[in-house]
N, C-alpha and C. Protein backbone atom coordinates (compact mmCIF):
# COMPACT_ATOMS: atom_id res chain seq x y z
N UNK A 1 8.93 28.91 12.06
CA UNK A 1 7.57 28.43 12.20
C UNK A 1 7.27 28.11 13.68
N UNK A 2 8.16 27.42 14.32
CA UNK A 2 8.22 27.18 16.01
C UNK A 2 8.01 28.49 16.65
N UNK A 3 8.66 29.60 16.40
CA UNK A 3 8.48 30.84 17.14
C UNK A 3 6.58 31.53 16.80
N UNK A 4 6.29 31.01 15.20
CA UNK A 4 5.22 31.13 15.04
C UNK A 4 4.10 30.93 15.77
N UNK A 5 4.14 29.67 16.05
CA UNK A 5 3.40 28.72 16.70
C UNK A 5 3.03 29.23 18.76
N UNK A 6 4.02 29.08 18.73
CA UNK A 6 4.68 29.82 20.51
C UNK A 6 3.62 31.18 20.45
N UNK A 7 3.88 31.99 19.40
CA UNK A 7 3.19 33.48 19.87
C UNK A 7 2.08 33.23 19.54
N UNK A 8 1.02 32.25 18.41
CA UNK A 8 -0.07 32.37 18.12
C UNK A 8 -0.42 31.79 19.70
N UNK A 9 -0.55 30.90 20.35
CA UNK A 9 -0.83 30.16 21.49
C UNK A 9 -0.52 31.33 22.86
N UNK A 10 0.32 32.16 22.78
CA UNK A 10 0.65 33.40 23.80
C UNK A 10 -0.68 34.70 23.31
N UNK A 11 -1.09 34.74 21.94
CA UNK A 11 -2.45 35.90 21.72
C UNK A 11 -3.69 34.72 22.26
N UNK A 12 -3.38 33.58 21.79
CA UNK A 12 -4.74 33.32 22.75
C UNK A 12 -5.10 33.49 23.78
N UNK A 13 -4.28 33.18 24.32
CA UNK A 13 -3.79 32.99 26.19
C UNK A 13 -4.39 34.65 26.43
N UNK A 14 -3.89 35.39 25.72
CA UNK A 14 -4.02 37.15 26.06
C UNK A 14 -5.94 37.21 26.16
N UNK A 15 -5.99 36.86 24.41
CA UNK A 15 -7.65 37.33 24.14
C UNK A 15 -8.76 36.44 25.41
N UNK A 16 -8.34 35.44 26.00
CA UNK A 16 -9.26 34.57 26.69
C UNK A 16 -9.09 35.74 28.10
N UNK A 17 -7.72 35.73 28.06
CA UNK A 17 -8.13 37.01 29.46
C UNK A 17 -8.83 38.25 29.31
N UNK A 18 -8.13 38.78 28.12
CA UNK A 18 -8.77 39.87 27.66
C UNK A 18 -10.30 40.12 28.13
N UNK A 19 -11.07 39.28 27.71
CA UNK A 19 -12.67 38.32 27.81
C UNK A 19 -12.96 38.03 29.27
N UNK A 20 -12.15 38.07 29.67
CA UNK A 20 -12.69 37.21 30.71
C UNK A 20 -13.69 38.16 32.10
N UNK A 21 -14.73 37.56 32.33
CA UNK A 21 -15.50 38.27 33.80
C UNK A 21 -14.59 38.35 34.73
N UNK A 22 -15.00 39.22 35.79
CA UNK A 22 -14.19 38.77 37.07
C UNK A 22 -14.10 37.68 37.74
N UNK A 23 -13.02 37.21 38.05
CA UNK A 23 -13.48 36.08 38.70
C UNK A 23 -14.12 35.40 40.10
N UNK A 24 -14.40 36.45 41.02
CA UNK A 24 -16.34 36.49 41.89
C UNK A 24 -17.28 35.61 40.94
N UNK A 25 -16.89 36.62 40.37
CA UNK A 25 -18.34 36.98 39.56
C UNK A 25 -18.95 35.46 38.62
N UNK A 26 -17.57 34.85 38.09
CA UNK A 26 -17.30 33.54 37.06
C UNK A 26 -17.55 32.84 38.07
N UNK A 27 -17.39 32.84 38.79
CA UNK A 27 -17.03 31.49 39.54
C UNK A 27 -18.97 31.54 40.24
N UNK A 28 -18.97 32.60 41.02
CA UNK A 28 -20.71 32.32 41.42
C UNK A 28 -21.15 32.05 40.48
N UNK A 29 -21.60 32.56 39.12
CA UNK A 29 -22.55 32.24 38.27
C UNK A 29 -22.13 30.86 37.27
N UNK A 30 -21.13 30.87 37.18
CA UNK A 30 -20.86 29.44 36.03
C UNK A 30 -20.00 28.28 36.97
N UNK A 31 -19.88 28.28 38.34
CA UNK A 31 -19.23 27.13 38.96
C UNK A 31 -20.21 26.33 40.13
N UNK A 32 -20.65 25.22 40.24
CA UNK A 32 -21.46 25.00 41.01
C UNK A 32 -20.27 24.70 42.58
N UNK A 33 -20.19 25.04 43.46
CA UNK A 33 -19.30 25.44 44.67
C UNK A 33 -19.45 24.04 45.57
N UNK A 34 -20.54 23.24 45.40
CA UNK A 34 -20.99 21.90 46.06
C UNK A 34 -21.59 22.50 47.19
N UNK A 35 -21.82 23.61 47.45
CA UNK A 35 -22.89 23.93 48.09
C UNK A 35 -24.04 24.67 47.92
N UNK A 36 -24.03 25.20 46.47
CA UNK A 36 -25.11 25.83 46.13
C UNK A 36 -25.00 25.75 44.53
N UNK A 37 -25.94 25.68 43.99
CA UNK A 37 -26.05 25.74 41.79
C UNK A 37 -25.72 26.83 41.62
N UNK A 38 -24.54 26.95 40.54
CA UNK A 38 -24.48 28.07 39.76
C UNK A 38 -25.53 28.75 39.32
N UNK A 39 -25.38 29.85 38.99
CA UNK A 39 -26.13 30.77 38.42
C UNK A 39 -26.84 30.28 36.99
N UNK A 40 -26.04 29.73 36.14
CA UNK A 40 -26.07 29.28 35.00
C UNK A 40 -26.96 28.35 34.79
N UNK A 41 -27.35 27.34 35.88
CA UNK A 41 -27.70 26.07 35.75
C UNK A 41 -28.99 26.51 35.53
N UNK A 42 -30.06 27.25 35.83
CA UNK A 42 -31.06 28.02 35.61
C UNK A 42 -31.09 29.13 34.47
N UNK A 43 -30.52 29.87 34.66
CA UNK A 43 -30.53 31.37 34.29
C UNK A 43 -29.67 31.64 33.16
N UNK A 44 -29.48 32.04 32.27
CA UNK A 44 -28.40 32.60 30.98
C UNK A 44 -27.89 34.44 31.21
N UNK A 45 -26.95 34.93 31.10
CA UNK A 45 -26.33 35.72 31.06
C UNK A 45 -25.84 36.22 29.28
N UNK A 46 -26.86 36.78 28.73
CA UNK A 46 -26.18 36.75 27.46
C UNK A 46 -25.23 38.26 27.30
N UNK A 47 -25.67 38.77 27.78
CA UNK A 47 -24.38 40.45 27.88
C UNK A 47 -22.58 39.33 27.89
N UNK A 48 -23.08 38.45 28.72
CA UNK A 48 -21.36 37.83 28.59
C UNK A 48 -21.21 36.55 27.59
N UNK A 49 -22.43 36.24 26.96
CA UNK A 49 -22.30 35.16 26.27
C UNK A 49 -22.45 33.86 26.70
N UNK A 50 -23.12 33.98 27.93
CA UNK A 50 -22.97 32.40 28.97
C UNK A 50 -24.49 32.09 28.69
N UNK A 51 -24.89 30.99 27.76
CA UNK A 51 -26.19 30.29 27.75
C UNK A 51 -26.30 29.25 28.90
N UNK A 52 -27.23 29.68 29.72
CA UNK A 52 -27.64 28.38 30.28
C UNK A 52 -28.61 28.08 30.67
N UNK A 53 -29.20 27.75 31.54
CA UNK A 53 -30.58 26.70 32.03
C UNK A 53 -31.99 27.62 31.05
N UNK A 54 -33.18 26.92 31.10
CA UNK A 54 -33.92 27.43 30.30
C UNK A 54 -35.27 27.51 31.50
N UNK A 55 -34.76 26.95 32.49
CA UNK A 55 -35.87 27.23 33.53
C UNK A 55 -35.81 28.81 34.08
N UNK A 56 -35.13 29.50 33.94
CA UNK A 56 -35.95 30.84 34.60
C UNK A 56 -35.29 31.68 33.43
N UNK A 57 -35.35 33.09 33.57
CA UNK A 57 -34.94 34.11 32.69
C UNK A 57 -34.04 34.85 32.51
N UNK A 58 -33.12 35.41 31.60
CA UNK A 58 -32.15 35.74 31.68
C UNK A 58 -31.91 37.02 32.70
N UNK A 59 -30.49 36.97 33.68
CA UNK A 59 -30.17 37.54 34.36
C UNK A 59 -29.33 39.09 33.93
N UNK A 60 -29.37 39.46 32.85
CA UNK A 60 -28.30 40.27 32.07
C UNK A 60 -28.76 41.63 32.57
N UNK A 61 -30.00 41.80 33.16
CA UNK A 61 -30.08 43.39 33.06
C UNK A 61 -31.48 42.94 34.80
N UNK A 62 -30.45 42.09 36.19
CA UNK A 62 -31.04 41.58 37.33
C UNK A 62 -31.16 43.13 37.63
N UNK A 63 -29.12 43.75 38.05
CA UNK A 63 -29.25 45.03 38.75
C UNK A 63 -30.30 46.38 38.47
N UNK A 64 -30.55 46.57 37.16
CA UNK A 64 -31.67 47.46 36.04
C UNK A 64 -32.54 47.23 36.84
N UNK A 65 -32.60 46.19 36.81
CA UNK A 65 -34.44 46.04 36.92
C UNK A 65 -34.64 46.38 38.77
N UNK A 66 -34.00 45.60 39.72
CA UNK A 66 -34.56 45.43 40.82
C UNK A 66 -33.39 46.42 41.32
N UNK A 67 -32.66 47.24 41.15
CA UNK A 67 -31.70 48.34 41.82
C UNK A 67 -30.71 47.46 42.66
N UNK A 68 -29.90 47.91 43.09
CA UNK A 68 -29.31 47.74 44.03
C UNK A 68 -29.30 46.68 45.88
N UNK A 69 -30.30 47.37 45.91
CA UNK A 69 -30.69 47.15 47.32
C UNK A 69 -31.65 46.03 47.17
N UNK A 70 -32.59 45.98 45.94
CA UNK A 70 -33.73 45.25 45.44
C UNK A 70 -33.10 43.86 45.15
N UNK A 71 -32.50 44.18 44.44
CA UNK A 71 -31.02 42.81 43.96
C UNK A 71 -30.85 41.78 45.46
N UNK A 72 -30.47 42.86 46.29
CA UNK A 72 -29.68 41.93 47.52
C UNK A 72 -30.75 41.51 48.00
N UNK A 73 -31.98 42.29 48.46
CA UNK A 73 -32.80 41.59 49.56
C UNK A 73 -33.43 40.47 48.65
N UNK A 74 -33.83 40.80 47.05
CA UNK A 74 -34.43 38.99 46.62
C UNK A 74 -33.48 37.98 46.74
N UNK A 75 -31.85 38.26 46.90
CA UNK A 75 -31.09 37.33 47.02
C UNK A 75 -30.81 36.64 48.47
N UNK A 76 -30.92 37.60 48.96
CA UNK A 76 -31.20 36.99 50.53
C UNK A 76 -32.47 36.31 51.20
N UNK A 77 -33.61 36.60 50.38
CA UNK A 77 -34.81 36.40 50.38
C UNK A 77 -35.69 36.27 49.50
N UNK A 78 -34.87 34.80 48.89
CA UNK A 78 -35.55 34.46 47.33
C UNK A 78 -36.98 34.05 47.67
N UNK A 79 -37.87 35.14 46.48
CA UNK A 79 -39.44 34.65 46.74
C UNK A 79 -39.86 33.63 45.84
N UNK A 80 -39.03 32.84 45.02
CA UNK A 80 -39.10 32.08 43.94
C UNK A 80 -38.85 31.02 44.41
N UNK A 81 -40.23 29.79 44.56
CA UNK A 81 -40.21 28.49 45.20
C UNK A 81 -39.12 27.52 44.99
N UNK A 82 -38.55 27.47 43.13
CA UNK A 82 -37.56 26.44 43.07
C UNK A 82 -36.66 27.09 43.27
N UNK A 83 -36.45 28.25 43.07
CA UNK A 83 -34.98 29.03 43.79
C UNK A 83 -34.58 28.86 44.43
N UNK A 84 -35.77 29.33 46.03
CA UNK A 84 -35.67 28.66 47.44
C UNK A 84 -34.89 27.67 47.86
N UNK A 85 -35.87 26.69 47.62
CA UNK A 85 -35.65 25.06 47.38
C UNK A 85 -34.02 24.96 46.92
N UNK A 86 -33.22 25.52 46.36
CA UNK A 86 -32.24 25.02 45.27
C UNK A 86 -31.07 25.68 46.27
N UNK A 87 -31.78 27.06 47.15
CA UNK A 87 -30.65 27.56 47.74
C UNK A 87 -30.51 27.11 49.07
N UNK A 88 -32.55 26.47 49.64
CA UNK A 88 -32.41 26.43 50.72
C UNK A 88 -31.21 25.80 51.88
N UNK A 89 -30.45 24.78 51.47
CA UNK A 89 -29.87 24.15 52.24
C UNK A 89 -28.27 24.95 52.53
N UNK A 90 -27.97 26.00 51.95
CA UNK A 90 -26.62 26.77 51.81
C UNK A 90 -26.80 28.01 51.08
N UNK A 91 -27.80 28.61 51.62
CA UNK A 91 -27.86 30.12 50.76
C UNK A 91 -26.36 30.65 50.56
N UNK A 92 -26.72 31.86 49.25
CA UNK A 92 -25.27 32.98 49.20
C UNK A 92 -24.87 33.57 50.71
N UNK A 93 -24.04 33.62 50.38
CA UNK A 93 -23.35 34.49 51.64
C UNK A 93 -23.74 35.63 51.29
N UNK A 94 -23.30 36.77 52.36
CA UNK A 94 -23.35 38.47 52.00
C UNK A 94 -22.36 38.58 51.04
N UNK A 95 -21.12 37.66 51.14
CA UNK A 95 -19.99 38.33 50.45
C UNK A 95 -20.32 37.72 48.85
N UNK A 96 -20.69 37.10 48.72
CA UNK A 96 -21.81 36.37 47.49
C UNK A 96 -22.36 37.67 46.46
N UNK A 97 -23.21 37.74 47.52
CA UNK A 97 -24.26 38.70 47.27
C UNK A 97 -23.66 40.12 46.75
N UNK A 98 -23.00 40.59 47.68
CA UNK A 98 -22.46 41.74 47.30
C UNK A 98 -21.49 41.41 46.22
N UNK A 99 -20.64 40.72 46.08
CA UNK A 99 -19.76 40.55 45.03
C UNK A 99 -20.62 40.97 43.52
N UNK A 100 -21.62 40.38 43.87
CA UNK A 100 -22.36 40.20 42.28
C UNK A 100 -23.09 41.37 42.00
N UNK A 101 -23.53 42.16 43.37
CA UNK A 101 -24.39 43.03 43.38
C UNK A 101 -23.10 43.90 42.94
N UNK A 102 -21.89 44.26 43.46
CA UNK A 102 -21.03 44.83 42.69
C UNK A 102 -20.59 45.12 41.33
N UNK A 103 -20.54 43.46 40.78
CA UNK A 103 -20.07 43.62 39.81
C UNK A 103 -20.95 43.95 38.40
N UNK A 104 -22.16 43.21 38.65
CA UNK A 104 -23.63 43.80 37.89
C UNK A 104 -23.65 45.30 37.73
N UNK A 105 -23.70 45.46 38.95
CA UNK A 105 -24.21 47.11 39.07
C UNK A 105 -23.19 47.67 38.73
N UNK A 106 -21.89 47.41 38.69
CA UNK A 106 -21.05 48.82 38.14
C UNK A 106 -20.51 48.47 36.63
N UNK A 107 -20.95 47.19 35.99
CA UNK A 107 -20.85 46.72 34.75
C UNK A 107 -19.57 45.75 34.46
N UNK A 108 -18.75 45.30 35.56
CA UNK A 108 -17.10 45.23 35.55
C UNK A 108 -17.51 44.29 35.02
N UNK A 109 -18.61 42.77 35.51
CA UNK A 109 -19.06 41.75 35.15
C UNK A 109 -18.68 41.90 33.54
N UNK A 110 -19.12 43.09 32.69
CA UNK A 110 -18.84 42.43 30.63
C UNK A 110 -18.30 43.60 30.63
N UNK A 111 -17.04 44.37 31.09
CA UNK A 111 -16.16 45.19 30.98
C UNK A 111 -15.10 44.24 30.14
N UNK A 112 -14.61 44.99 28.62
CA UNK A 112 -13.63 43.96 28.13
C UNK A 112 -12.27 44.97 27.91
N UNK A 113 -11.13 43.80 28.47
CA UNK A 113 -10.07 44.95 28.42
C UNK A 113 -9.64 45.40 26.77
N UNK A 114 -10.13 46.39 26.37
CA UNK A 114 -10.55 46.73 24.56
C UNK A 114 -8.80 47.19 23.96
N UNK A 115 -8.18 47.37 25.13
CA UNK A 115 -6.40 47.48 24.31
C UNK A 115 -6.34 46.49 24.29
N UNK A 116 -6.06 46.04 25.17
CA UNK A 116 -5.46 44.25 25.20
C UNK A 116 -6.12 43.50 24.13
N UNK A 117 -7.49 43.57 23.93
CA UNK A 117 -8.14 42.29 22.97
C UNK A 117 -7.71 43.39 21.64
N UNK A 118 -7.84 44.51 21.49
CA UNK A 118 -7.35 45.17 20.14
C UNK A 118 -5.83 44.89 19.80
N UNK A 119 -4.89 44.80 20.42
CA UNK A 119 -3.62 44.94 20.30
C UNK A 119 -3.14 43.12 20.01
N UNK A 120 -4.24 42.36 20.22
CA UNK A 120 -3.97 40.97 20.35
C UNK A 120 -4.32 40.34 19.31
N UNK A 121 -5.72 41.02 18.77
CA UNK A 121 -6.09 40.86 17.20
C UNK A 121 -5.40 41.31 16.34
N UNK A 122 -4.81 42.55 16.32
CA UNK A 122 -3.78 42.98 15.66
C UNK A 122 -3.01 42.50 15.12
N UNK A 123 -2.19 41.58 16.12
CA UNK A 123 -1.12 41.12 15.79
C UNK A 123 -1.53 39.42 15.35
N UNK A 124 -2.79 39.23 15.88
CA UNK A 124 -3.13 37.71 14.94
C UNK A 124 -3.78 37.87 13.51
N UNK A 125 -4.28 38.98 13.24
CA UNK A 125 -4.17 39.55 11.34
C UNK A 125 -3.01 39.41 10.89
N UNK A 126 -2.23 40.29 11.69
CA UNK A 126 -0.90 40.50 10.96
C UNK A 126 -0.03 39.01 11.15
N UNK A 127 -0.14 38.49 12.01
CA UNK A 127 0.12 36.92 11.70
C UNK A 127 -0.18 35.76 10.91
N UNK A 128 -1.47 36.25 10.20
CA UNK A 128 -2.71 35.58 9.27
C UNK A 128 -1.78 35.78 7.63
N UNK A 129 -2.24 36.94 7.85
CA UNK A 129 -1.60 38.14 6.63
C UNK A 129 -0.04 37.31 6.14
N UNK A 130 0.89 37.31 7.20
CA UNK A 130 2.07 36.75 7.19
C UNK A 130 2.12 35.31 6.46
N UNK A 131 1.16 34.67 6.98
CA UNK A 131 1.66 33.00 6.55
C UNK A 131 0.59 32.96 5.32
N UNK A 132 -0.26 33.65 5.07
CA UNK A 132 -1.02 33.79 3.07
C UNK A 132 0.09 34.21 2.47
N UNK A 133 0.48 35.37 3.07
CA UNK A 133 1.46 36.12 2.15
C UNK A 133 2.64 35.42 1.45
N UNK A 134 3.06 34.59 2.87
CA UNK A 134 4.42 33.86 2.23
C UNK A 134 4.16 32.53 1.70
N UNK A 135 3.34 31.84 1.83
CA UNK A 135 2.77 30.33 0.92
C UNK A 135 2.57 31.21 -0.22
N UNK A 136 1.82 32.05 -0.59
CA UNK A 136 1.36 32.59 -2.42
C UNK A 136 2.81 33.04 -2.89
N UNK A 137 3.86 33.37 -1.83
CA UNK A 137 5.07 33.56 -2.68
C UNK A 137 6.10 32.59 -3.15
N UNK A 138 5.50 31.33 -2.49
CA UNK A 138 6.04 29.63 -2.73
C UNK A 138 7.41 29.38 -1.60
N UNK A 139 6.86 30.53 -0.48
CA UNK A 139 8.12 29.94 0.45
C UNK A 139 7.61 29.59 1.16
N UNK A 140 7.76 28.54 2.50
CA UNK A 140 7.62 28.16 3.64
C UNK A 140 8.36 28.07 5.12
């Protein structure tokens, strides 16, 4: 049951990476840096599942809409008053900017590693499966 226990806690550990954004990308939008608000604190990301602020609109499809190049210059040159205001004192950096403009635009941002999270579920069915199976047979 100890060895049980050990590997269910080692597929979690897997599936949370599995899941996980890049971390640019996590950290600008869901970490506030103490010099500028996360992304989140405003804006929701639902392509990754991140609900947050209800003051502006979701960011899930920024690169779509404003391209590439469109992306960077509103980020460098937010025309949105509380935006402004929120960035004025420590705007993004370029490397900011581009990070996100990267990872948006080429999708890596909700890229999920689909072996890893398949091969991890797998084996937590078949771990499920295991401990029904053997309680209905009256062993433990």
């Amino acid at each position: 049951m100890k060895n049980a226990i050990i590997f269910l806690f080692a597929a979690l550990a897997a599936v949370f990476t599995a899941f996980s954004p890049s971390p640019a990308l996590a950290g600008i939008l869901t970490e506030s840096s103490g010099r500028s608000p996360a992304c989140i604190s405003c804006h929701s990301v639902s392509v990754m599942g991140l609900e947050g602020g209800y003051l502006a609109s979701d960011i899930s499809g920024f690169i779509d809409d404003f391209g590439a190049e469109g992306a960077a210059d509103f980020l460098k040159n937010i025309p949105i008053e509380v935006m402004a205001a929120a960035y004025a004192a420590d705007p993004l950096t370029d490397t900011d900017i581009e990070g996100l403009i990267d990872d948006f635009g080429s999708g890596k941002a909700f890229q999920i590693n689909h072996i890893a999270a398949g091969a991890v579920l797998a084996v937590l069915l078949a771990l499920l499966l295991r401990l029904v199976f053997r309680r209905r047979g009256g062993r433990e």
